[in-house]
C-alpha atoms as a PDB file:
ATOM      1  CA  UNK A   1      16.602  -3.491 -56.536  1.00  0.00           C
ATOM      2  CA  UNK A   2      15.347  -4.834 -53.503  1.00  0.00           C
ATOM      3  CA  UNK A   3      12.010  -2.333 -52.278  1.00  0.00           C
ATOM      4  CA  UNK A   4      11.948  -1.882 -48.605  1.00  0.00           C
ATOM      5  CA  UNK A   5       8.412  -2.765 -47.972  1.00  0.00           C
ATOM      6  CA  UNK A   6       5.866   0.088 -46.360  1.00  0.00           C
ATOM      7  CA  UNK A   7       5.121   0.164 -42.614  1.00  0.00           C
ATOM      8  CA  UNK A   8       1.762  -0.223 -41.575  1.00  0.00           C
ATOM      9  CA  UNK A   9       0.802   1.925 -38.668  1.00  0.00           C
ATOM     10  CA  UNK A  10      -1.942   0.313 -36.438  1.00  0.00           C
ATOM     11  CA  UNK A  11      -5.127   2.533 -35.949  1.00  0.00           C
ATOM     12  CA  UNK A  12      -6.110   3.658 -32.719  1.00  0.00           C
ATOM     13  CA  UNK A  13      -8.759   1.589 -32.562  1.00  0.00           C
ATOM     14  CA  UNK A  14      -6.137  -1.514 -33.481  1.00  0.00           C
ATOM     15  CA  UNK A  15      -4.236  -0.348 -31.031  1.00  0.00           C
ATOM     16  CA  UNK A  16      -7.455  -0.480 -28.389  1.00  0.00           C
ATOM     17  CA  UNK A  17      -8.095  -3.452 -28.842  1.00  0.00           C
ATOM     18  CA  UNK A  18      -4.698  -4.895 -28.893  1.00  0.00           C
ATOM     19  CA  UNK A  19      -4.238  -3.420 -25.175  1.00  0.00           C
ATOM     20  CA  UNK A  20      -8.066  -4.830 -24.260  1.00  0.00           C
ATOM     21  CA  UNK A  21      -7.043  -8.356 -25.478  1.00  0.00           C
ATOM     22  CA  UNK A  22      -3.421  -7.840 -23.725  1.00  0.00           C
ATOM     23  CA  UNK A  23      -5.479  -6.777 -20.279  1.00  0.00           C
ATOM     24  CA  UNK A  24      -8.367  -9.932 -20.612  1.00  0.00           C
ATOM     25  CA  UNK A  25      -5.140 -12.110 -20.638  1.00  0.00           C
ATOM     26  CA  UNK A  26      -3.844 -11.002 -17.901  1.00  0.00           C
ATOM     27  CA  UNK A  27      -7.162 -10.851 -15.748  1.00  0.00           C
ATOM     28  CA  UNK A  28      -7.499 -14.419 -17.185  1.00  0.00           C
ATOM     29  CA  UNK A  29      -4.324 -15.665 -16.008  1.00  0.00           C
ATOM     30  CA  UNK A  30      -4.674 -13.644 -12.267  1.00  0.00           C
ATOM     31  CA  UNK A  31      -7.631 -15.588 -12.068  1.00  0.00           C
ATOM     32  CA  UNK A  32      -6.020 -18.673 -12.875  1.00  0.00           C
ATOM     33  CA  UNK A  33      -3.518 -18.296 -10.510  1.00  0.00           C
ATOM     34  CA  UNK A  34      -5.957 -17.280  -7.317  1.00  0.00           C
ATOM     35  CA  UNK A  35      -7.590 -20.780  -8.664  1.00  0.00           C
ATOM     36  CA  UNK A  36      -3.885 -22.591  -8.706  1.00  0.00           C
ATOM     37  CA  UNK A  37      -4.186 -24.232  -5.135  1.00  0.00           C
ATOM     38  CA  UNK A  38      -0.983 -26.062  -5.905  1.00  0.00           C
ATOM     39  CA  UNK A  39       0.653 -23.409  -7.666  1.00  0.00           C
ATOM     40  CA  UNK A  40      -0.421 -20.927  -4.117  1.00  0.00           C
ATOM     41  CA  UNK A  41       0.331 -23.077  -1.605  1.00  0.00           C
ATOM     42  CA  UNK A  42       4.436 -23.322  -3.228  1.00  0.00           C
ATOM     43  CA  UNK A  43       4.230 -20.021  -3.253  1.00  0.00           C
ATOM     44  CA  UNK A  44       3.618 -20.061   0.269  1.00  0.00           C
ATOM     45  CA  UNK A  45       5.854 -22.544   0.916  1.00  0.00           C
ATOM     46  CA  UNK A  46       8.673 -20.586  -0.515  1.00  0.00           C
ATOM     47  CA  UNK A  47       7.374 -17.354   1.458  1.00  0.00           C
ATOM     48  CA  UNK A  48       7.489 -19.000   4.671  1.00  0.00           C
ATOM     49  CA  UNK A  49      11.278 -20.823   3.749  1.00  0.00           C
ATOM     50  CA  UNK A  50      12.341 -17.422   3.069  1.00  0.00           C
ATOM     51  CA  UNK A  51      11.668 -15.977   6.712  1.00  0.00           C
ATOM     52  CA  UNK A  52      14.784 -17.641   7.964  1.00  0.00           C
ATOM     53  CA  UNK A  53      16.817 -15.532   5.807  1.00  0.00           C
ATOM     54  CA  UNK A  54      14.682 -12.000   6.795  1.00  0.00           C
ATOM     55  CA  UNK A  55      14.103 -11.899   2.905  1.00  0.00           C
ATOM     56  CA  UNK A  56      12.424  -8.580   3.413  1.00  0.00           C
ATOM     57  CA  UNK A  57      15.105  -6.966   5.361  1.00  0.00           C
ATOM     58  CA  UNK A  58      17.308  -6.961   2.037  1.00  0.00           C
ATOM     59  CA  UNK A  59      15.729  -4.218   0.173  1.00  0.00           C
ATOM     60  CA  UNK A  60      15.930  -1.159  -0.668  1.00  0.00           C
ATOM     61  CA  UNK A  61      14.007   2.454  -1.752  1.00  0.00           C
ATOM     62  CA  UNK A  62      16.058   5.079  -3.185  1.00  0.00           C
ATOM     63  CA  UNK A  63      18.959   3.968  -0.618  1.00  0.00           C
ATOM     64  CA  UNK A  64      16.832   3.148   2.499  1.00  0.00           C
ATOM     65  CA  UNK A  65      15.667  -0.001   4.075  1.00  0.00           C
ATOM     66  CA  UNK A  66      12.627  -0.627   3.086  1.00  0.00           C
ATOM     67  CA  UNK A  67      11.806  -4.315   4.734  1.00  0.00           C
ATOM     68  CA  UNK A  68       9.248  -5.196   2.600  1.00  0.00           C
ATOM     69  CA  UNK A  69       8.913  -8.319  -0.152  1.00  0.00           C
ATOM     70  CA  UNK A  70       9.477  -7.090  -3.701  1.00  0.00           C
ATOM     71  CA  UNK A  71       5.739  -8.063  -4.883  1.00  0.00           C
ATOM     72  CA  UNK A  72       3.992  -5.758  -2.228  1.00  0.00           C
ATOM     73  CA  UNK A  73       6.687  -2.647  -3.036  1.00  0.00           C
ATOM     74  CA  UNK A  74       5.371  -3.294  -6.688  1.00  0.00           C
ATOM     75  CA  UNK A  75       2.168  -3.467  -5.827  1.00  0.00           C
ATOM     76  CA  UNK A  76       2.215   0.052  -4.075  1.00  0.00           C
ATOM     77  CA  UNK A  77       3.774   1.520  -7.164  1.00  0.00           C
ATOM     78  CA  UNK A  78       0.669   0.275  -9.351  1.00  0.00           C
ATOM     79  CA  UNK A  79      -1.642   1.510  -6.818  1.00  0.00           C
ATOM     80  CA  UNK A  80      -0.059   5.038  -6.473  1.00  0.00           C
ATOM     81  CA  UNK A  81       0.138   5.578 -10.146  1.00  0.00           C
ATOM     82  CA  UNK A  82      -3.228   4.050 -10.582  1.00  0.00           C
ATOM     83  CA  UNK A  83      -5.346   6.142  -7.431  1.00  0.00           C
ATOM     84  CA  UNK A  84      -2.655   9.786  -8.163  1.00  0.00           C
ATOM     85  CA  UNK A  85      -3.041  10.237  -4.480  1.00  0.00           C
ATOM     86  CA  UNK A  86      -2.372  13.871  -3.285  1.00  0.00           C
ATOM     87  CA  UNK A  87      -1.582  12.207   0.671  1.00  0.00           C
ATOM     88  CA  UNK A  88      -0.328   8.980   1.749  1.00  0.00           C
ATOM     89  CA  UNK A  89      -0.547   8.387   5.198  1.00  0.00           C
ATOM     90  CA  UNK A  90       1.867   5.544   6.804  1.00  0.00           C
ATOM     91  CA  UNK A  91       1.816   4.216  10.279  1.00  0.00           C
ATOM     92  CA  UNK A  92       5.669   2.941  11.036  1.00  0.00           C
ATOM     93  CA  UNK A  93       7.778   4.660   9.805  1.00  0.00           C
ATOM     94  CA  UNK A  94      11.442   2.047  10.869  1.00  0.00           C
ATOM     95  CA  UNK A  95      14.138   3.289   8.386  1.00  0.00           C
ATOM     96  CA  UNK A  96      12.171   5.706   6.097  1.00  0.00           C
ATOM     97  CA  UNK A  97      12.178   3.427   2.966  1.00  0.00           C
ATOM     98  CA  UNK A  98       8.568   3.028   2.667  1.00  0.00           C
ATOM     99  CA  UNK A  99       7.932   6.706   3.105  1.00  0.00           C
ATOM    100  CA  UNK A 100      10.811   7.227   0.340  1.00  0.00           C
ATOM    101  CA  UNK A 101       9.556   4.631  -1.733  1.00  0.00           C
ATOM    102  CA  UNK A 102       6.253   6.330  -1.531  1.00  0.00           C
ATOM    103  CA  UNK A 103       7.210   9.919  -1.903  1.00  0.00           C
ATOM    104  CA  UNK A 104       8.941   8.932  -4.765  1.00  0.00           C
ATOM    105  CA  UNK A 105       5.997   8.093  -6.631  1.00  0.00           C
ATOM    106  CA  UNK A 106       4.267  11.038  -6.163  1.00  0.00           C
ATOM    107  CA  UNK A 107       7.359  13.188  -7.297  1.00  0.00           C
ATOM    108  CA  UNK A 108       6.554  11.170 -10.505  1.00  0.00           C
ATOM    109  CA  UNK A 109       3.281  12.069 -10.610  1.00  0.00           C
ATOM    110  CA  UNK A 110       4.188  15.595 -10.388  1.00  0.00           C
ATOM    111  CA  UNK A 111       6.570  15.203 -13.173  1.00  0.00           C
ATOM    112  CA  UNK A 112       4.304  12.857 -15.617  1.00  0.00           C
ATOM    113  CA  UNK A 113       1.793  15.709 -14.982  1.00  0.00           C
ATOM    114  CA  UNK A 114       3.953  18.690 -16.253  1.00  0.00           C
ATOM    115  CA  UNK A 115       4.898  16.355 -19.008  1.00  0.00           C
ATOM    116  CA  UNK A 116       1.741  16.797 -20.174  1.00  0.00           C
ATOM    117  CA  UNK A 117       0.946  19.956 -19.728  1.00  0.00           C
ATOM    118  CA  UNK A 118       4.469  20.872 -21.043  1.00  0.00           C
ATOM    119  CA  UNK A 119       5.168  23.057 -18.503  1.00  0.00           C
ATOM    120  CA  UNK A 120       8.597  23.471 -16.601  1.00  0.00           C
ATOM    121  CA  UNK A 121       8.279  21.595 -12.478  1.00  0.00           C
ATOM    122  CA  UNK A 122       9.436  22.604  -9.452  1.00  0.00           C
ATOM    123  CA  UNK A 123       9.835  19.571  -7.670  1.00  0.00           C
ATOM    124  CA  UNK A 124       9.164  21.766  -4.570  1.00  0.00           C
ATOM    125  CA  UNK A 125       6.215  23.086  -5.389  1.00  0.00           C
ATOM    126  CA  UNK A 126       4.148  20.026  -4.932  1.00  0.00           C
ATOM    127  CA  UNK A 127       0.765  19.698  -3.241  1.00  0.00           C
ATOM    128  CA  UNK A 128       1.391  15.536  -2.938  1.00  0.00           C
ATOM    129  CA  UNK A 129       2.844  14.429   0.415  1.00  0.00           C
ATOM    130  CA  UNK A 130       3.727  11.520   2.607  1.00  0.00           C
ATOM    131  CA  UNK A 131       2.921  11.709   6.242  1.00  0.00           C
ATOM    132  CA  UNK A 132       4.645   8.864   8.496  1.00  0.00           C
ATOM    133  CA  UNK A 133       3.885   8.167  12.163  1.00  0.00           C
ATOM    134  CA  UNK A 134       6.237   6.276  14.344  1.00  0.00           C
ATOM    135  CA  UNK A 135       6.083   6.691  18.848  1.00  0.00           C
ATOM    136  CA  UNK A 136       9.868   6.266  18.350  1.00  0.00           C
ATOM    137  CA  UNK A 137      11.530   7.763  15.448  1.00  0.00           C
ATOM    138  CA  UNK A 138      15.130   6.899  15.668  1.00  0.00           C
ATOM    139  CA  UNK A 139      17.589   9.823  15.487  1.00  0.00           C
ATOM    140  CA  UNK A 140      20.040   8.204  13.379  1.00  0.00           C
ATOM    141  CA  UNK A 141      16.552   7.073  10.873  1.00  0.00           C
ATOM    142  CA  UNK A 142      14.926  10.724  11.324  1.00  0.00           C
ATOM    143  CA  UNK A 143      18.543  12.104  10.315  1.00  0.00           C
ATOM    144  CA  UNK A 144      18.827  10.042   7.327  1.00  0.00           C
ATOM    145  CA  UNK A 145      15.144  10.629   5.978  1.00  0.00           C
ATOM    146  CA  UNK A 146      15.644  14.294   6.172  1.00  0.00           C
ATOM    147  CA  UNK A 147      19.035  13.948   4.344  1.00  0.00           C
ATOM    148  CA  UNK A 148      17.529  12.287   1.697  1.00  0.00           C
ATOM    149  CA  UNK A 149      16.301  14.275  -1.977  1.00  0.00           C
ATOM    150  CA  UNK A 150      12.697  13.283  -1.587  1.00  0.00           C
ATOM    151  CA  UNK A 151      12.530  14.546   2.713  1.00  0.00           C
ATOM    152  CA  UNK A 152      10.618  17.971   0.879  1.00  0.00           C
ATOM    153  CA  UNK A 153       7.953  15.339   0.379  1.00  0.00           C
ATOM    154  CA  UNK A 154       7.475  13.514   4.120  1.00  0.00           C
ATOM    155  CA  UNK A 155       6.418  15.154   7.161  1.00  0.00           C
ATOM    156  CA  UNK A 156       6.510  12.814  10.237  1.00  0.00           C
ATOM    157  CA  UNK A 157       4.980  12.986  13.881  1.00  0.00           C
ATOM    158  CA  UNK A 158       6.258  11.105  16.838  1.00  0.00           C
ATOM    159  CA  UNK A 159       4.437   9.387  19.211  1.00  0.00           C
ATOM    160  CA  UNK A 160       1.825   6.088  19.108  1.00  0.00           C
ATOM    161  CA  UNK A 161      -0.644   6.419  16.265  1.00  0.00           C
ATOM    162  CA  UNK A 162      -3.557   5.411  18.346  1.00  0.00           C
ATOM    163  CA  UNK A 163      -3.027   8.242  20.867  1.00  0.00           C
ATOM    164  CA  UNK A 164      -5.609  10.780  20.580  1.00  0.00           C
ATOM    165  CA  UNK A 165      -3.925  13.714  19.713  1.00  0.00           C
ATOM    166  CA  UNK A 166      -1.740  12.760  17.177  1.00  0.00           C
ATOM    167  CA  UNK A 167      -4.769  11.032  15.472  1.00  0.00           C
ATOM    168  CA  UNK A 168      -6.504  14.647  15.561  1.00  0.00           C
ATOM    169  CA  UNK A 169      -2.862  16.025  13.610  1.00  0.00           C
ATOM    170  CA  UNK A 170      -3.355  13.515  11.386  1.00  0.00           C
ATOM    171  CA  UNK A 171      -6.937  14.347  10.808  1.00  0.00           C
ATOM    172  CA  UNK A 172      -6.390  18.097  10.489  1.00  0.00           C
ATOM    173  CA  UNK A 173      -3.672  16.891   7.834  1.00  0.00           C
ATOM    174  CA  UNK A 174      -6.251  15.375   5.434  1.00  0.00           C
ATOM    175  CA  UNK A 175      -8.250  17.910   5.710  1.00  0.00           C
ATOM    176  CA  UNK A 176      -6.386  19.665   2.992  1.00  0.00           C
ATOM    177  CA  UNK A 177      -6.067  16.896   0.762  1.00  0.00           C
ATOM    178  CA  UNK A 178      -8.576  15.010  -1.619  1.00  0.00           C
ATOM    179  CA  UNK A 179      -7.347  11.724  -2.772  1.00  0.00           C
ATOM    180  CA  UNK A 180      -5.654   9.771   0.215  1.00  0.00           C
ATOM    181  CA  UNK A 181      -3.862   6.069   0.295  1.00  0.00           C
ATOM    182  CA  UNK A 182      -3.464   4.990   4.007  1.00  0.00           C
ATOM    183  CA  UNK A 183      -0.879   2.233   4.986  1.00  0.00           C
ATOM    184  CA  UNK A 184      -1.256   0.613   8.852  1.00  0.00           C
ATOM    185  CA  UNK A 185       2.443  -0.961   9.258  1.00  0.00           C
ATOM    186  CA  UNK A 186       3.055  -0.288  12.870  1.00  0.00           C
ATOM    187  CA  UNK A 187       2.677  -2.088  16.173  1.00  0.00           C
ATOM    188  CA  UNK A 188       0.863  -5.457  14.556  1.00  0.00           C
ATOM    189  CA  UNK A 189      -1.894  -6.423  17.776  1.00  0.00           C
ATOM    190  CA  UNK A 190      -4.767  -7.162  16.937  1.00  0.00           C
ATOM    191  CA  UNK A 191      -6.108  -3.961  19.411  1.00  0.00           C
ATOM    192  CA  UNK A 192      -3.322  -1.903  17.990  1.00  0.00           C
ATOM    193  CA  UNK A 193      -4.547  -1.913  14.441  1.00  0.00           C
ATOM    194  CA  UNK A 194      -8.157  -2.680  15.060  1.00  0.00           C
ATOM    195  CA  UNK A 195      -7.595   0.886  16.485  1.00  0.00           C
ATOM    196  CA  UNK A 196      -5.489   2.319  13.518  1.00  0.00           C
ATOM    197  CA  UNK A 197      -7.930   0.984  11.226  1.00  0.00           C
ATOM    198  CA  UNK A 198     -11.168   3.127  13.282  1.00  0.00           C
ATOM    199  CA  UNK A 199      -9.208   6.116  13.299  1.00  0.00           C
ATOM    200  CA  UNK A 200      -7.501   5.848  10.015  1.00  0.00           C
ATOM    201  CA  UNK A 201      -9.318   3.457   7.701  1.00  0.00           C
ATOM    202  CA  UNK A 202     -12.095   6.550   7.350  1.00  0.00           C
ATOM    203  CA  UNK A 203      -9.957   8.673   5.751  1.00  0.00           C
ATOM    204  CA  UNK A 204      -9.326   6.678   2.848  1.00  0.00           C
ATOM    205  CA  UNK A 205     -10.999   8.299  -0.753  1.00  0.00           C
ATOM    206  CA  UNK A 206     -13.464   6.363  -2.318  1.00  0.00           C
ATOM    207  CA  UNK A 207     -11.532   4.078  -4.631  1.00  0.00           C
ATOM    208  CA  UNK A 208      -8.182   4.358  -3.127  1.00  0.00           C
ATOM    209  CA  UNK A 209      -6.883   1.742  -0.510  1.00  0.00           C
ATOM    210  CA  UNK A 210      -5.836   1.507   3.240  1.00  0.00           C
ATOM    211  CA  UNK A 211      -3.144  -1.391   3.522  1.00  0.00           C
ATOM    212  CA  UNK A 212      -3.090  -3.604   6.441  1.00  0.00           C
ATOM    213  CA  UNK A 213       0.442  -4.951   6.080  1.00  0.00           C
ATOM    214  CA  UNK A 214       1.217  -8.329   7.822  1.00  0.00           C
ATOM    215  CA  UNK A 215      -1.594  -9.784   7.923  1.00  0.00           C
ATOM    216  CA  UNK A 216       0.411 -13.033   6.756  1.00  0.00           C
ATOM    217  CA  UNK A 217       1.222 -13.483  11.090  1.00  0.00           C
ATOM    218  CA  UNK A 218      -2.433 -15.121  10.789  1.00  0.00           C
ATOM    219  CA  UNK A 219      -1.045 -17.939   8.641  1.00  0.00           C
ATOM    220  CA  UNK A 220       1.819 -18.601  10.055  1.00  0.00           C
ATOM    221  CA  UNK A 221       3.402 -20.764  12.792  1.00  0.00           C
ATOM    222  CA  UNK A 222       3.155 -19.423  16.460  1.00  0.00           C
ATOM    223  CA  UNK A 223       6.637 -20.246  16.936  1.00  0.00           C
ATOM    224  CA  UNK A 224       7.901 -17.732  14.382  1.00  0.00           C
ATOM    225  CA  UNK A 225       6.992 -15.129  17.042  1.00  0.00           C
ATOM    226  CA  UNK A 226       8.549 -15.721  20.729  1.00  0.00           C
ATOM    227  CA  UNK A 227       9.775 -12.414  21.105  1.00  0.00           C
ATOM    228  CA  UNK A 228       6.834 -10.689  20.130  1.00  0.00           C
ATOM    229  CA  UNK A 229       3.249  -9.644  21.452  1.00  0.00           C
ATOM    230  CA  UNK A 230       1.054 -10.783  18.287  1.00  0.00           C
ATOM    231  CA  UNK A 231       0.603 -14.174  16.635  1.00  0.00           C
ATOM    232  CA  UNK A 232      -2.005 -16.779  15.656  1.00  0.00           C
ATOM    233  CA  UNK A 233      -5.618 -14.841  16.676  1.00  0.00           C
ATOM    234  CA  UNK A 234      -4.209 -12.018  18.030  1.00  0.00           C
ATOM    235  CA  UNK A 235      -2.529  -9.695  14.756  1.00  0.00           C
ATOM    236  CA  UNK A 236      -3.413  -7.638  11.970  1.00  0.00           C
ATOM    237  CA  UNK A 237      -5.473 -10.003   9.630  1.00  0.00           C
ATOM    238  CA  UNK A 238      -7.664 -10.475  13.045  1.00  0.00           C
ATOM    239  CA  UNK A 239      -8.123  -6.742  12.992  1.00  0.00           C
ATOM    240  CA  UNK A 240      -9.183  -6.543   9.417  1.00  0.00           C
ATOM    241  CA  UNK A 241     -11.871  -9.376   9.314  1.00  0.00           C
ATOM    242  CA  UNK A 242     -13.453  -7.682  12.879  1.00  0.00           C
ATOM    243  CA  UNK A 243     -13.121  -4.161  11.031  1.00  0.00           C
ATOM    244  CA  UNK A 244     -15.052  -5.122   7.731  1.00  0.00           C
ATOM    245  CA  UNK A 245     -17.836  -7.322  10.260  1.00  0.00           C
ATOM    246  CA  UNK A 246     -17.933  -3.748  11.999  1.00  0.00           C
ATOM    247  CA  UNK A 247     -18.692  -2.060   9.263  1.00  0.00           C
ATOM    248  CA  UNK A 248     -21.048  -4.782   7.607  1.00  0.00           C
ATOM    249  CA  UNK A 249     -22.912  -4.502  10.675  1.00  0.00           C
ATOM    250  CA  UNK A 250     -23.142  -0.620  10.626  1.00  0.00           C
ATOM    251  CA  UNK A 251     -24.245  -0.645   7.356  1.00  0.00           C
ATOM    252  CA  UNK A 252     -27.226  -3.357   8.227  1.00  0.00           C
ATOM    253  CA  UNK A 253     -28.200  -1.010  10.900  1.00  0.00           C
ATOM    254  CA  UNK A 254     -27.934   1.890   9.115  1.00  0.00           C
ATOM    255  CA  UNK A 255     -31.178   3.456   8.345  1.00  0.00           C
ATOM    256  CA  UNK A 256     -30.203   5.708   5.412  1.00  0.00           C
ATOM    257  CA  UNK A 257     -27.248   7.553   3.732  1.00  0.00           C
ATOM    258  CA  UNK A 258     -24.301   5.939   2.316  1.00  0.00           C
ATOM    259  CA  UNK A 259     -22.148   3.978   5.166  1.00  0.00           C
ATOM    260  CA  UNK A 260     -18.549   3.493   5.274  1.00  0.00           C
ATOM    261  CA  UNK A 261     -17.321   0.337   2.879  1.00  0.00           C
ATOM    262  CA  UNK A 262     -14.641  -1.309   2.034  1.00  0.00           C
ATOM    263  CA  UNK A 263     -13.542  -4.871  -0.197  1.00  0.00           C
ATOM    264  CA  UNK A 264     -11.149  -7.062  -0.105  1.00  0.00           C
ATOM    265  CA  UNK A 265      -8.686  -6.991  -3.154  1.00  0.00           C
ATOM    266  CA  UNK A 266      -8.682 -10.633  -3.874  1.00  0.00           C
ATOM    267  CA  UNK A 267      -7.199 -10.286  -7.649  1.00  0.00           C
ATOM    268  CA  UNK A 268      -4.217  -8.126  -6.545  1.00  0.00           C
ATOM    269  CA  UNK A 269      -3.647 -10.488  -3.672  1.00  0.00           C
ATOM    270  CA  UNK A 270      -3.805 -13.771  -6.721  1.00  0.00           C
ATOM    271  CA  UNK A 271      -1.668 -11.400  -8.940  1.00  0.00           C
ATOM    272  CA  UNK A 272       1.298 -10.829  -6.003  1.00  0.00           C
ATOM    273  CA  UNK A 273       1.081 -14.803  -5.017  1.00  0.00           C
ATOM    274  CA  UNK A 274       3.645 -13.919  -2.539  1.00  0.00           C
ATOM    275  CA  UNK A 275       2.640 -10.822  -0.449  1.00  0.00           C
ATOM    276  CA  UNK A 276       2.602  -9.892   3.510  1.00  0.00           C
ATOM    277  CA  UNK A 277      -0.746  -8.712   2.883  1.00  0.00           C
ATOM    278  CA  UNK A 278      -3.321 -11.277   2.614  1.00  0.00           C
ATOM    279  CA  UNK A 279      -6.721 -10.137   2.827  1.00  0.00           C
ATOM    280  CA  UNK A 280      -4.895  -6.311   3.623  1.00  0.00           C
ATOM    281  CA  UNK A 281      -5.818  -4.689   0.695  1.00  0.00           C
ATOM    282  CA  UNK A 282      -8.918  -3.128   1.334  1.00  0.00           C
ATOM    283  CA  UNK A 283     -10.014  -1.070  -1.529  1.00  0.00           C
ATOM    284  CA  UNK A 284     -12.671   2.008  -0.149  1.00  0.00           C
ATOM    285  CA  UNK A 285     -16.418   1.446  -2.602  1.00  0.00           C
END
């Protein structure tokens, strides 16, 4: 008679060092690819062949445009579930689907979290939130955001989010929150987001992230934007590398205390390969 043979169950610590050996892998091969030059400037290539075809404009969140590539949308996932912020803050707001994608996350959060704890949720009853600014929310874009399951999650103010008193809303926001992801996806001038990034960038927890999306405009042809007021030297990647100089500089002048700092996420960047967000992801230390 043929004797089904016994399962071995792995040990914990097997199973530790399984997943340690599964993660050096992949930090090897991330590192392999940001060390690819051929294998980043395809990548590239491809990126910039796709623009023709607004690649980004044919996604969705939950049912809403979300005009973002597919690597940065999973990139925010891994950073929400990774940082468990309690606010995200989002500058351009468009058709919602960044704010959905976003609030969406959190509302699993909430639910991984009772899980746990084995307790019943109330999606409702949620300190997590997602605060969007936009100076022109579109009626027919506001309508559909507040239509949507997850608009219990998103509050949104109107009007430019450099203008003073809307920062100080946004402020007063935080206040009541403790770990807080900030996204700068707005008007993408260099002033514009060198400003977003003084008034916003601050508010960031230590070890969560404020993402400066298209930064890419640096690297790419002026020609790809006649219609618009930003391009080569004048856009957001501009704004981050005089931002972190700022705040380099602070810090060297700084005679004590613990000054404002930030790094550039270079392994998530050689991870994505194709991203909007070259040197964007600035991780708080």
């Amino acid at each position: 008679m043929h004797q089904v043979p016994i399962q071995q169950h792995e040990s914990v610590e097997d199973q530790m060092d399984a997943r340690e050996q599964f993660e050096r892998e992949c930090r090897e091969n991330i590192s392999g690819m940001g060390n690819d030059q051929l294998l980043k400037n395809l990548a590239f290539q491809w990126f910039q062949h796709s623009l023709q075809y607004k690649y980004s404009y044919n996604f969705s969140s939950l049912g809403r445009p979300i005009i973002q590539y597919p690597q940065d949308m999973v990139a925010m996932q891994e950073l929400v579930w990774r940082i468990k912020p309690d606010l995200i803050i989002e500058t351009g707001i468009a058709h919602g689907g960044s704010l959905i994608l976003s609030a969406s996350m959190l509302a699993l959060l909430d639910y991984c979290e009772a899980a746990e704890r084995g307790e019943v949720l109330d999606p409702k009853a949620t300190r997590r939130r997602v605060l969007g600014i936009d100076i022109d929310i579109r009626a027919h874009n506001r309508a559909a955001i507040e239509a949507h399951p997850m608009s219990h999650r998103i509050d949104m103010i109107q009007g430019s989010s450099i203008a003073t008193d809307v920062i100080a809303q946004v402020h007063q926001v935080a206040q009541t929150h403790q770990r807080i992801l900030v996204i700068l996806d707005s008007n993408h001038t260099h002033d514009h987001v060198l400003a977003e990034l003084e008034a916003y960038a601050p508010l960031t927890s230590p070890g969560c992230y404020c993402i400066v999306f298209d930064t890419v405009i640096e690297d790419l042809p002026d020609a790809m934007f006649p219609d618009r007021p930003w391009g080569k030297g004048n856009n957001p990647k501009t704004a981050t590398w005089e931002y972190l100089r700022r705040l380099k500089e602070e810090a060297r002048m700084a005679a004590d205390g613990a000054p404002l700092a930030f790094e550039i996420d270079s392994a998530l960047e050689s991870k994505l390969l194709i991203t909007v967000a070259p040197d964007g992801y600035l991780r708080r230390v």
